[in-house]
Protein backbone atom coordinates (compact mmCIF):
# COMPACT_ATOMS: atom_id res chain seq x y z
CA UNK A 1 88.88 175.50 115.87
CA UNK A 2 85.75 174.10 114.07
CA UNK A 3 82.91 172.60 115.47
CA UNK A 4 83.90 168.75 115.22
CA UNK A 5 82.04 165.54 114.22
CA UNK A 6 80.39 163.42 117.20
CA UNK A 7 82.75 161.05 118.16
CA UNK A 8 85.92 162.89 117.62
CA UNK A 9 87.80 163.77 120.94
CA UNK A 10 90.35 166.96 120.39
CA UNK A 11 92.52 164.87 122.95
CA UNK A 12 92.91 162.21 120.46
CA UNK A 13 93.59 164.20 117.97
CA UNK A 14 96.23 165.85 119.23
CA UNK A 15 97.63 162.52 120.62
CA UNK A 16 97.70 161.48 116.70
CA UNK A 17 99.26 164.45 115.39
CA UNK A 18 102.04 164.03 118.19
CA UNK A 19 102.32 160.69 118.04
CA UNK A 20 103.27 161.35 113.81
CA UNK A 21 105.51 163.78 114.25
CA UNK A 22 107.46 161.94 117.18
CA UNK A 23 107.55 159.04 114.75
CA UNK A 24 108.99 161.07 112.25
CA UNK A 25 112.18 162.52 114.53
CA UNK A 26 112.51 158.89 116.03
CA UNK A 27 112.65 157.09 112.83
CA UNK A 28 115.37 159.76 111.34
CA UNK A 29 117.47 158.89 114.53
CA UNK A 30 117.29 155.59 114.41
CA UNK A 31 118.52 155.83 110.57
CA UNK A 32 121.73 157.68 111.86
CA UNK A 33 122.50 155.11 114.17
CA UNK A 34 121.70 152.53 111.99
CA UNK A 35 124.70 154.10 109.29
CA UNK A 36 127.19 154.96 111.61
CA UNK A 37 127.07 150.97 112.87
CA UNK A 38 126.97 150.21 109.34
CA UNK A 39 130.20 152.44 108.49
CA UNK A 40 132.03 151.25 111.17
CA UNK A 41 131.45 147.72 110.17
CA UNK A 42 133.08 148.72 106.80
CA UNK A 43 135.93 151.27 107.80
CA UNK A 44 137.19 149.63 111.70
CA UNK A 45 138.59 153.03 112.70
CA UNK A 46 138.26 154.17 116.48
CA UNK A 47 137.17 157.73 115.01
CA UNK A 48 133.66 156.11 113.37
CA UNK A 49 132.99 154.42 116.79
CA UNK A 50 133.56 157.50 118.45
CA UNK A 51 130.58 158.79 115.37
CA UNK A 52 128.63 155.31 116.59
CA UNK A 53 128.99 155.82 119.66
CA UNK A 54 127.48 159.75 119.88
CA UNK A 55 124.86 158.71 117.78
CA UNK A 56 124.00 155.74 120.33
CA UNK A 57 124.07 158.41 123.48
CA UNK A 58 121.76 160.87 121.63
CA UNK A 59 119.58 158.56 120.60
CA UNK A 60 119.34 156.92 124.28
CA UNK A 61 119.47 160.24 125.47
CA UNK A 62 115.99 161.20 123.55
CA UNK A 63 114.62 157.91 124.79
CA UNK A 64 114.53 156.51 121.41
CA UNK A 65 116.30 153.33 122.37
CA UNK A 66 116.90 151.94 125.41
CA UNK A 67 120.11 153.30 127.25
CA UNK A 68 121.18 149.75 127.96
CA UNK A 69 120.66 148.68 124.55
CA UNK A 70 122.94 151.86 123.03
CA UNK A 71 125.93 150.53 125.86
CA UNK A 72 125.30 146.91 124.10
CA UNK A 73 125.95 148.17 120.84
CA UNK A 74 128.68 150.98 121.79
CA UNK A 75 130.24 147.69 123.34
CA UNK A 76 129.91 145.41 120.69
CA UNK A 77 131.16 148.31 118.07
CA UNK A 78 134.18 148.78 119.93
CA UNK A 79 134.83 145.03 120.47
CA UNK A 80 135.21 144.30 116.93
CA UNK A 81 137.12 147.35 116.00
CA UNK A 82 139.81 146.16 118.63
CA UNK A 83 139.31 142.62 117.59
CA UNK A 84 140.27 143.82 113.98
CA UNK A 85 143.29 146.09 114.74
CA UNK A 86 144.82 143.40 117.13
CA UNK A 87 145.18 141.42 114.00
């Protein structure tokens, strides 16, 4: 590795390059989850919340949301897909 300017820690730099690419696989998560709430919303099946809902537990799973919040939402996804074929 090259000699570095004063002031620049290798720690930090590191920490940055991490901290992008952890970003990066977080946000593409996050973008799954997003569309398979958004395609159960349109479609009401039980097999897209069963999509929704693997998409939540991954996503909790990596830490990228909250594991509470991804039960909230596998809830609330399931609630209104019952709601909608009692009807």
């Amino acid at each position: 590795m090259a000699k570095l300017k004063t002031g620049r820690h290798t720690s930090a730099l590191k920490a940055q390059r991490q901290s992008v690419k952890r970003n990066s696989a977080n946000t593409g998560l996050k973008k799954v989850v997003r569309l398979a709430a958004k395609e159960v919303a349109k479609t009401k099946t039980a097999e897209s919340v069963a999509k929704a809902s693997s998409a939540l537990d991954k996503a909790a799973k990596k830490g990228v949301i909250h594991w509470k919040a991804a039960a909230r939402k596998k809830s609330r996804l399931a609630k209104s897909v019952n709601k909608a074929e009692s009807k």
